[in-house]
C-alpha atoms as a PDB file:
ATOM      1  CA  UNK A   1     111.069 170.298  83.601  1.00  0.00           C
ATOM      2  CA  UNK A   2     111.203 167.862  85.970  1.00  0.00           C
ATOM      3  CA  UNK A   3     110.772 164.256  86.423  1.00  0.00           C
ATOM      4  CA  UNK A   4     108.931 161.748  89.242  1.00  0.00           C
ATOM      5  CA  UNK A   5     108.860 157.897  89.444  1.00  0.00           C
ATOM      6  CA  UNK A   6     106.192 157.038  91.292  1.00  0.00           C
ATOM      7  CA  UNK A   7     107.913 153.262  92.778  1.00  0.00           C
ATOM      8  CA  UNK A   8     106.294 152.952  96.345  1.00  0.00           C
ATOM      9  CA  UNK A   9     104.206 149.719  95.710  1.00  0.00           C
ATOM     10  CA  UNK A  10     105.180 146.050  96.126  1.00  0.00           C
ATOM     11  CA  UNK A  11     104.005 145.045  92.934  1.00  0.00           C
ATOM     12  CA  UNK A  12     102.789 140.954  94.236  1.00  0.00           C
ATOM     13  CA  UNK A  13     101.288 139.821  90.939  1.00  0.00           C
ATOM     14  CA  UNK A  14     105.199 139.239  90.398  1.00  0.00           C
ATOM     15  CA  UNK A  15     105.097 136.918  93.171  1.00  0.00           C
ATOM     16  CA  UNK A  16     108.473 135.956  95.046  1.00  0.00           C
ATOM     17  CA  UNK A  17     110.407 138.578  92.431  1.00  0.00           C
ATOM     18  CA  UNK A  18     108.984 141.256  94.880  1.00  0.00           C
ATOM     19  CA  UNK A  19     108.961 139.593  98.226  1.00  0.00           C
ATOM     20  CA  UNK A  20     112.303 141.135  99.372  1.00  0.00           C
ATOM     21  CA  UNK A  21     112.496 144.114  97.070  1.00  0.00           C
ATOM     22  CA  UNK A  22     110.234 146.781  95.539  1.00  0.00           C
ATOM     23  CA  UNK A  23     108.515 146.438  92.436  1.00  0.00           C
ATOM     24  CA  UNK A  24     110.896 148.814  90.915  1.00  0.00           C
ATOM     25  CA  UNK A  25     114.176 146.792  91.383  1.00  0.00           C
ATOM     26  CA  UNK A  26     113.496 143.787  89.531  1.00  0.00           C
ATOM     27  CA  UNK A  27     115.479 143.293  86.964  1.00  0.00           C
ATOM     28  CA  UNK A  28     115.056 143.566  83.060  1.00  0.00           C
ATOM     29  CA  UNK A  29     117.911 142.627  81.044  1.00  0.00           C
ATOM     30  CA  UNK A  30     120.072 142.781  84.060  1.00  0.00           C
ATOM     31  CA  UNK A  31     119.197 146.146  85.169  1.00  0.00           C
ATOM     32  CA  UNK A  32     116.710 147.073  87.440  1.00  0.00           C
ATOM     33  CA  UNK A  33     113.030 148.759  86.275  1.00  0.00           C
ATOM     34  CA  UNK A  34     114.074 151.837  87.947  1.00  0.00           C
ATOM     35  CA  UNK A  35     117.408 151.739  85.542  1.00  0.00           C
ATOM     36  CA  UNK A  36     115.343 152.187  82.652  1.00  0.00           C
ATOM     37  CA  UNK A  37     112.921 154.873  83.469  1.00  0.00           C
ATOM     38  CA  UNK A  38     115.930 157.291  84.641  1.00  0.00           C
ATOM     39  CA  UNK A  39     117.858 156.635  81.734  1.00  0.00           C
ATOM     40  CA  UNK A  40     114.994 157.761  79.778  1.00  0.00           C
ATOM     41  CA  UNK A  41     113.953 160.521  81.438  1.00  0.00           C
ATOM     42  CA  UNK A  42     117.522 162.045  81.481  1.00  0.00           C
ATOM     43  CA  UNK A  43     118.371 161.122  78.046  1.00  0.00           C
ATOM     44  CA  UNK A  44     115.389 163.292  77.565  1.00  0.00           C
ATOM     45  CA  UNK A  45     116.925 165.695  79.136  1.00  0.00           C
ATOM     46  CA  UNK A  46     115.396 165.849  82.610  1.00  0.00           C
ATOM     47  CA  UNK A  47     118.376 165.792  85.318  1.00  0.00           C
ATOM     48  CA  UNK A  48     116.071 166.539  88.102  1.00  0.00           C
ATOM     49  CA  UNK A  49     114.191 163.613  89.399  1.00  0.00           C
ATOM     50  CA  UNK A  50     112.536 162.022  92.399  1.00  0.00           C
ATOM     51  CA  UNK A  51     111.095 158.460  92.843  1.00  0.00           C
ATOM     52  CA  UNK A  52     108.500 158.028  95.409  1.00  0.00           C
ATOM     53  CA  UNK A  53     109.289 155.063  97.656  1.00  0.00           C
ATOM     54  CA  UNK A  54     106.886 153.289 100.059  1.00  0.00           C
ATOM     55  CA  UNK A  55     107.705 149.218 100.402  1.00  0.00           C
ATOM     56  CA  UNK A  56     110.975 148.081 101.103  1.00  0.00           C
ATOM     57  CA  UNK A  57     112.398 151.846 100.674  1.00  0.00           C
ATOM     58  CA  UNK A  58     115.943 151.528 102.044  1.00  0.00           C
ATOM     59  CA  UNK A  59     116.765 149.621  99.248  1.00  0.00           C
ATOM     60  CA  UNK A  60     116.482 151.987  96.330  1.00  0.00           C
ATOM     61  CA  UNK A  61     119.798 153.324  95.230  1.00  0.00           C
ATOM     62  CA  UNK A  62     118.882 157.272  95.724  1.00  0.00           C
ATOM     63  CA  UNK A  63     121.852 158.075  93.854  1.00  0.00           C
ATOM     64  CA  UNK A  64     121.304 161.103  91.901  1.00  0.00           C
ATOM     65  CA  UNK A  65     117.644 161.040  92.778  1.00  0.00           C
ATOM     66  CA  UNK A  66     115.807 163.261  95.253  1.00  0.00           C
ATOM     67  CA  UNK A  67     113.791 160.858  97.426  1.00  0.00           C
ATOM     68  CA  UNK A  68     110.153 161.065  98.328  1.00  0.00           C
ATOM     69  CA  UNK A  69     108.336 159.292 100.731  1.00  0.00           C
ATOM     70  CA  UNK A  70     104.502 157.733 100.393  1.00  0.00           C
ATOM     71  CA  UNK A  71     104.061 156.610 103.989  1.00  0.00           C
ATOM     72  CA  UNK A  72     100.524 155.096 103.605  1.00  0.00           C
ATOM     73  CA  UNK A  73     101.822 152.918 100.292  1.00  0.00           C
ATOM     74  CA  UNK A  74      99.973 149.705 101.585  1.00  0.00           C
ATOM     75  CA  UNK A  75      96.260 151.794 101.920  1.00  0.00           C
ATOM     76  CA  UNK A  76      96.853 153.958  98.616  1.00  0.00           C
ATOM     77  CA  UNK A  77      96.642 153.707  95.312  1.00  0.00           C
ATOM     78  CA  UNK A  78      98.631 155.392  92.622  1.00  0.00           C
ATOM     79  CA  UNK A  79      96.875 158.754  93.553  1.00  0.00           C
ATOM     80  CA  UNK A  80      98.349 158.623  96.881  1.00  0.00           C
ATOM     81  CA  UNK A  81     102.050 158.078  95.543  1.00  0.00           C
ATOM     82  CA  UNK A  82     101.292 161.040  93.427  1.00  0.00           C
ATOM     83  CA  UNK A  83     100.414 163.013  96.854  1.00  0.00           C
ATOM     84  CA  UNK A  84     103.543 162.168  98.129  1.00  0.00           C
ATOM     85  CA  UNK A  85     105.156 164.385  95.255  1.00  0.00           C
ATOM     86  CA  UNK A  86     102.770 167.691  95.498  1.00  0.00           C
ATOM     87  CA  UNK A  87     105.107 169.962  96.598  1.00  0.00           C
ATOM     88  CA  UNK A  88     106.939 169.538  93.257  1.00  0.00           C
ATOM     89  CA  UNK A  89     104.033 169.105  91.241  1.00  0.00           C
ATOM     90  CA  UNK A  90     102.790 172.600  92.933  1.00  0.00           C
ATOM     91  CA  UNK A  91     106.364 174.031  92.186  1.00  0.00           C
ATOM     92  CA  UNK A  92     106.406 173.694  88.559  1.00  0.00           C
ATOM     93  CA  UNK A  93     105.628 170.708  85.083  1.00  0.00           C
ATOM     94  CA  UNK A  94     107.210 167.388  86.019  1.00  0.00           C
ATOM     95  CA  UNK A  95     106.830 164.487  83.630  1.00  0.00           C
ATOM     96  CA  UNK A  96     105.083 161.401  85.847  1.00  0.00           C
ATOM     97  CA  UNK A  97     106.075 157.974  85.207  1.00  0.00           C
ATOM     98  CA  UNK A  98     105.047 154.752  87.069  1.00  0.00           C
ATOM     99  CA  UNK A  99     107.981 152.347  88.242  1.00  0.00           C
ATOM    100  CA  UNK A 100     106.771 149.445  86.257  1.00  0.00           C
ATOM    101  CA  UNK A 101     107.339 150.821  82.289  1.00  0.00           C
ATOM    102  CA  UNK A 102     109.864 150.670  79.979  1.00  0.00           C
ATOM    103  CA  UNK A 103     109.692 153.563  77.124  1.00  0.00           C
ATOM    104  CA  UNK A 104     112.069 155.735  74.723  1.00  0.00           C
ATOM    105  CA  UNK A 105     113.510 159.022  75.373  1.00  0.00           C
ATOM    106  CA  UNK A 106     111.898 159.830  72.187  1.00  0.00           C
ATOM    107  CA  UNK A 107     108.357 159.542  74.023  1.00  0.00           C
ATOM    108  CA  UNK A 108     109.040 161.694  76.873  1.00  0.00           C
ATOM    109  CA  UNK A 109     110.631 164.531  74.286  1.00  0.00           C
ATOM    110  CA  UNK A 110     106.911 164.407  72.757  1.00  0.00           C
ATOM    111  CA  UNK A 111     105.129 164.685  75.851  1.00  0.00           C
ATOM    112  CA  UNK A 112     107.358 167.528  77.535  1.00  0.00           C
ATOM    113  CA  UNK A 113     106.863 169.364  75.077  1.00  0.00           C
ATOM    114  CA  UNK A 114     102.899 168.698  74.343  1.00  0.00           C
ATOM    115  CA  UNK A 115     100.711 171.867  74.549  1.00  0.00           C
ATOM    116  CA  UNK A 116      97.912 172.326  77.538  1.00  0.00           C
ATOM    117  CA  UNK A 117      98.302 171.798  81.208  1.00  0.00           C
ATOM    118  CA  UNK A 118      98.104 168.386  81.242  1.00  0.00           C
ATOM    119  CA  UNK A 119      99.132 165.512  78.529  1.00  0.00           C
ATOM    120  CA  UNK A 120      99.498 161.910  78.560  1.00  0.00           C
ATOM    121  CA  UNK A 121     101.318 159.259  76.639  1.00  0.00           C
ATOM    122  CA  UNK A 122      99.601 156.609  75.228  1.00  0.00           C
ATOM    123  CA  UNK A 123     100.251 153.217  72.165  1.00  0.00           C
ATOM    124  CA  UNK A 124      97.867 153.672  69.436  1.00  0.00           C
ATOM    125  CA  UNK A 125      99.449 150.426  68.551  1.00  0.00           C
ATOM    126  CA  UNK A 126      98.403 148.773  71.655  1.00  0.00           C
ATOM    127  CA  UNK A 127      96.930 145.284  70.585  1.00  0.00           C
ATOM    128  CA  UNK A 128     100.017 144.015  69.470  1.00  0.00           C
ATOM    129  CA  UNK A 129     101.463 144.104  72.734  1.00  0.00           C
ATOM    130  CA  UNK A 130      98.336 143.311  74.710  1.00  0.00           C
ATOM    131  CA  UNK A 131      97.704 139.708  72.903  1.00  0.00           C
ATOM    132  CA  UNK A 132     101.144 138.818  74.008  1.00  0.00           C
ATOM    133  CA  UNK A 133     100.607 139.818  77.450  1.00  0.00           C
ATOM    134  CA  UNK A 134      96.641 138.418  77.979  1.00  0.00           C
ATOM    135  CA  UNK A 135      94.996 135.561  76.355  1.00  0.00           C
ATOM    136  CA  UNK A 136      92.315 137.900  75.578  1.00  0.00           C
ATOM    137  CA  UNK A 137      93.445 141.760  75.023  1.00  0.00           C
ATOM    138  CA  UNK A 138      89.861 142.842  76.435  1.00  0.00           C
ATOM    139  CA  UNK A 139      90.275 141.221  79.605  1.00  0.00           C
ATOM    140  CA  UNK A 140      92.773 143.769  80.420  1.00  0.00           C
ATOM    141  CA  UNK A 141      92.320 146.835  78.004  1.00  0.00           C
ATOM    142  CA  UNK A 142      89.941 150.167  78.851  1.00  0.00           C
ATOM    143  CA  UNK A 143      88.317 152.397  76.791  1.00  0.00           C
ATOM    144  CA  UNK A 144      90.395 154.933  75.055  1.00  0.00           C
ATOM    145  CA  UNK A 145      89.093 157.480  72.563  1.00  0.00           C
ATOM    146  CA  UNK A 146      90.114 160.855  71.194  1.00  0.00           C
ATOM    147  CA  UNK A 147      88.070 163.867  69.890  1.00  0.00           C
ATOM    148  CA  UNK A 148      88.413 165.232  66.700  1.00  0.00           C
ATOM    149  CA  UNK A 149      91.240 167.823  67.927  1.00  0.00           C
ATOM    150  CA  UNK A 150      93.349 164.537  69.026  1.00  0.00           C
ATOM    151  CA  UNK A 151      92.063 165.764  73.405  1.00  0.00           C
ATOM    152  CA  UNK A 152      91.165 162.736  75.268  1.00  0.00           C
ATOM    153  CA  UNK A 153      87.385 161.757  75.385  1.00  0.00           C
ATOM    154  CA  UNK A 154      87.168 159.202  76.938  1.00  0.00           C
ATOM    155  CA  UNK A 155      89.398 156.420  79.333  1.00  0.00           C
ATOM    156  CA  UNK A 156      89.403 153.665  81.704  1.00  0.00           C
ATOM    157  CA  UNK A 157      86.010 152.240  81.011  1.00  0.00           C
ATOM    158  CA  UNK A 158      85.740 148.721  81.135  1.00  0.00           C
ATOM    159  CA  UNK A 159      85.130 148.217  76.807  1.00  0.00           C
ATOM    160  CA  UNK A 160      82.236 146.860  75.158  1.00  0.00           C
ATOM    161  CA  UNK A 161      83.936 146.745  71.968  1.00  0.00           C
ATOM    162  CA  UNK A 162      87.476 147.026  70.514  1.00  0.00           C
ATOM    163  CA  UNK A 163      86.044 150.008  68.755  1.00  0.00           C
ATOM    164  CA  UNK A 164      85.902 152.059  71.996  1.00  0.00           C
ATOM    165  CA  UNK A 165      89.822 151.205  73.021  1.00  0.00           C
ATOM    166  CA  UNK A 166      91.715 153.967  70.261  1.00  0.00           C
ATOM    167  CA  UNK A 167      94.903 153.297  72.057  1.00  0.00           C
ATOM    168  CA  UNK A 168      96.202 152.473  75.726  1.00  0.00           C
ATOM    169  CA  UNK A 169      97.570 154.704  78.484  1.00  0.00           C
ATOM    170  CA  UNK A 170     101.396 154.360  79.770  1.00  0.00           C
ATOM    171  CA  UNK A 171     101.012 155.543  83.050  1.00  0.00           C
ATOM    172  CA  UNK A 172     103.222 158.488  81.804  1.00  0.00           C
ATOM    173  CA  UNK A 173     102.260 162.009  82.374  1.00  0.00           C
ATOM    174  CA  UNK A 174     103.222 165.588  82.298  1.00  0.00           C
ATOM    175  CA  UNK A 175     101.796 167.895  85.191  1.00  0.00           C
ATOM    176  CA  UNK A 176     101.788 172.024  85.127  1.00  0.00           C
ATOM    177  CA  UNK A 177     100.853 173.758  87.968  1.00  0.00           C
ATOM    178  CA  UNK A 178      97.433 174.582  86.908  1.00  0.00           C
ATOM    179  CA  UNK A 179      97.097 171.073  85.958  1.00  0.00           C
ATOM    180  CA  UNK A 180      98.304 170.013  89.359  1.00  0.00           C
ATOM    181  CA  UNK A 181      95.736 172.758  91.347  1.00  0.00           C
ATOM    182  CA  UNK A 182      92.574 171.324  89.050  1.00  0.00           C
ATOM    183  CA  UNK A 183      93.647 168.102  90.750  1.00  0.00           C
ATOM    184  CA  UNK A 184      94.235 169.338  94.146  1.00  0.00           C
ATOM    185  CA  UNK A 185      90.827 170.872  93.934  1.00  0.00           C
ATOM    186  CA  UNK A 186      88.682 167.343  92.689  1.00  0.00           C
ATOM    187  CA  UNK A 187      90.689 165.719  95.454  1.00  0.00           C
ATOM    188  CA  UNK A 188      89.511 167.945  98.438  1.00  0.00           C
ATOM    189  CA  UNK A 189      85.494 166.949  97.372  1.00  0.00           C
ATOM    190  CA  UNK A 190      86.077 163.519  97.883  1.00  0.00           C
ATOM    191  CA  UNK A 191      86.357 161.822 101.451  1.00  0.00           C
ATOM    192  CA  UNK A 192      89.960 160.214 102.654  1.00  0.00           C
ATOM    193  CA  UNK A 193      88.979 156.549 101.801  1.00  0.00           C
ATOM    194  CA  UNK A 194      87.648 157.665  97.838  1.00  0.00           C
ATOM    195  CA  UNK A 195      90.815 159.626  97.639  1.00  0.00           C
ATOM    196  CA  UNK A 196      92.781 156.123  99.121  1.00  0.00           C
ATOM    197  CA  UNK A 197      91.101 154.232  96.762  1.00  0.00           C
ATOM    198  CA  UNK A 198      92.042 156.152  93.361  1.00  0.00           C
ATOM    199  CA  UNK A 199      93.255 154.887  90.232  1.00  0.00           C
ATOM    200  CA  UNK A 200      95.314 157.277  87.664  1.00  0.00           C
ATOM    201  CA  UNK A 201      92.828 156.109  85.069  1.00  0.00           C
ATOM    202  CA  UNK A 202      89.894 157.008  87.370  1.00  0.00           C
ATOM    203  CA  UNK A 203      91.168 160.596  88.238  1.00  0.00           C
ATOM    204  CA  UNK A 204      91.639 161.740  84.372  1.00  0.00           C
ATOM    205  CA  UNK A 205      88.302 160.434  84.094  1.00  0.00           C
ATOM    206  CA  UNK A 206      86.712 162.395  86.606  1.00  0.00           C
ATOM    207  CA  UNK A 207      88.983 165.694  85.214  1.00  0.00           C
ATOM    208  CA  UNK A 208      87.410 165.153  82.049  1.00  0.00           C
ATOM    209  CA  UNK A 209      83.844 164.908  83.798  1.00  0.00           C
ATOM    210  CA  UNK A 210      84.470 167.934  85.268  1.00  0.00           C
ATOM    211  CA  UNK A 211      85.497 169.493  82.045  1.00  0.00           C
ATOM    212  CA  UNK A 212      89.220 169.532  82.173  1.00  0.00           C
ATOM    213  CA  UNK A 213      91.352 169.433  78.786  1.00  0.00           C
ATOM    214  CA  UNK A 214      93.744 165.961  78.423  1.00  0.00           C
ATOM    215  CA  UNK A 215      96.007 166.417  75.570  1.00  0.00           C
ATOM    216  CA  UNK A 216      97.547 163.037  74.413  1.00  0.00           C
ATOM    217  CA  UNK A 217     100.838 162.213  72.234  1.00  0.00           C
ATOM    218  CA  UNK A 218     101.453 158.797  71.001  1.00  0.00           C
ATOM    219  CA  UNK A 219     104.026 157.164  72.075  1.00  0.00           C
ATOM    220  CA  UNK A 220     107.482 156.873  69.707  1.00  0.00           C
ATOM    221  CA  UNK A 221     109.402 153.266  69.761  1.00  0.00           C
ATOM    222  CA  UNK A 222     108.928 150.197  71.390  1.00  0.00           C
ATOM    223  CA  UNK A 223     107.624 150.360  75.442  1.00  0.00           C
ATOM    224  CA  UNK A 224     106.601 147.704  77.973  1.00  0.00           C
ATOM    225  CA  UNK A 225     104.848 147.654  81.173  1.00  0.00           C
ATOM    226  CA  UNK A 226     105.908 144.718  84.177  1.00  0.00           C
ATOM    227  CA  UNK A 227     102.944 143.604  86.036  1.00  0.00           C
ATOM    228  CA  UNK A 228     103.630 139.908  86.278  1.00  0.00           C
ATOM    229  CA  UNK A 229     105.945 137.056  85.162  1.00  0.00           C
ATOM    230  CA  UNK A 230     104.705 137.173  81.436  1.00  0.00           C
ATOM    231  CA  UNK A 231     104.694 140.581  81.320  1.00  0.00           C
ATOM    232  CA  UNK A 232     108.877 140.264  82.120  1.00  0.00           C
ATOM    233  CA  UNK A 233     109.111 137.590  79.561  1.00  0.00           C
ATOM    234  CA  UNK A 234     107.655 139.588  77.020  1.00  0.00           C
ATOM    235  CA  UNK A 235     109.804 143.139  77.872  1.00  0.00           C
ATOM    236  CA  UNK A 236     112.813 140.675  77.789  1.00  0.00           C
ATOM    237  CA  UNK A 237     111.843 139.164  74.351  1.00  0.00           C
ATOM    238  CA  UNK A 238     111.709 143.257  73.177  1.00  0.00           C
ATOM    239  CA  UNK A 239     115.110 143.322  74.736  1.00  0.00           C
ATOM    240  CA  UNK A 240     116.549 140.684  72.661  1.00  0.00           C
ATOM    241  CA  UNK A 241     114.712 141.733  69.313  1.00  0.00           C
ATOM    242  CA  UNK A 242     116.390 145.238  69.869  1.00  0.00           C
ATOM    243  CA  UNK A 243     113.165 146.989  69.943  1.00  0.00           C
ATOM    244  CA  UNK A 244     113.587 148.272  73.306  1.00  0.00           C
ATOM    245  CA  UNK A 245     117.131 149.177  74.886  1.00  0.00           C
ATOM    246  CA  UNK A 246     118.171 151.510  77.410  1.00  0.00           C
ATOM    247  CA  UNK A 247     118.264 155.191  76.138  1.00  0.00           C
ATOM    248  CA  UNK A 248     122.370 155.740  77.467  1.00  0.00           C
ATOM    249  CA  UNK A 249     122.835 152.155  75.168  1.00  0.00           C
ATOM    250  CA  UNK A 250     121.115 154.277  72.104  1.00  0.00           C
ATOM    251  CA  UNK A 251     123.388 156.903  72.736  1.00  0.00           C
ATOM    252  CA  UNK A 252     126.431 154.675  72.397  1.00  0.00           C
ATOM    253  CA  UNK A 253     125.256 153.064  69.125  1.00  0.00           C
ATOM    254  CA  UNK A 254     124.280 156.431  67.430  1.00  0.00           C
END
């Protein structure tokens, strides 16, 4: 198994914390984003990792890290970073994880090990962390629903009710080869600028259109995602409470 941080964009709704450094590098707790996700990842026992880079590349410490470059980061979406990484995708299961989350060990163990071709991570739990990130959790939240069998149904609709939101995607996945082909395949019927334009949310919903199978496993612990200046203040607040903490700093206190 191995592991990709997708960490190309910018990240501006954090303002002048990304003007001279990617999104990735700013710091939580005194350690940078990036810090946190490879600490997990490893702890969880994946050694062999790349992080795609796009703005302000020459600054990520590629220590350790196979590097992996999304050229066209500025006209892309999350889709495109994912491009960047096909040949290893192709090669054989990598967990996914975006640059901007903070999550246990514990979580990736679940979803490396999650049946199918293609799982995600998600926080049943989500409101709790969404009304201390948005005045209003709807604002921000998409639909989210399982079938019986615990498969996804259903994401990234805007909600009508908090009924239709069962839980809230990461933005951590786990690839297989098939799964990776099913995507390469949806990908080539759409035109260069739809494929530009693509959302991670928006692709699993169009695999699931098409019939694909999306397992999910609920996240376990604490996790945070950093798209602005609350978003930091909250993650840090988790920080000081103990609930979130790097995995190499649970290792110490076990």
């Amino acid at each position: 198994m191995r592991g990709i941080i997708l960490a190309a964009g910018r990240g501006s709704r954090l303002g002048g914390l990304t003007a001279e450094r990617p999104k990735c590098l700013v710091p939580l707790a005194g350690r940078p984003l990036l810090d946190w996700q490879r600490a997990a990842l490893t702890a969880a026992g994946i050694s062999d990792l790349a992080v795609v880079v796009g703005y302000r590349r020459e600054l990520v410490d590629a220590a350790d890290l196979t590097v992996l470059h999304a050229a066209r980061w500025a006209e892309t979406n999350m889709v495109g970073s994912l491009l960047a990484a096909e040949k290893w995708l192709s090669a054989g299961p990598c967990v996914v994880s975006y640059a901007d989350i903070v999550y246990s060990a514990a979580t990736v163990r679940r979803l490396a090990a999650a049946p199918g071709e293609l799982a995600i991570a998600y926080d049943p739990a989500w409101a709790e962390l969404w009304r201390r990130r948005f005045a209003d959790p709807r604002d921000d939240a998409e639909t989210f629903r399982l079938a019986a069998d615990g498969a996804l149904a259903d994401i990234g609709a805007r909600p009508a009710t908090m009924e239709e939101v069962q839980g809230q995607y990461m933005g951590l996945l786990r690839f297989t080869p098939p799964a990776w082909s099913a995507v390469r395949a949806l990908l080539d019927t759409l035109s260069p600028a739809e494929v530009d334009a693509l959302d991670m949310t928006s692709l699993l919903r169009m695999l699931l259109s098409a019939g694909r199978r999306i397992e999910t496993v609920a996240c376990d612990g604490a996790w945070g995602e950093v798209d602005s200046g609350t978003d930091l203040a909250v993650c840090e607040d988790l920080v000081a409470r103990g609930d979130l903490r790097l995995d190499e700093q649970r290792k110490e206190l076990s």
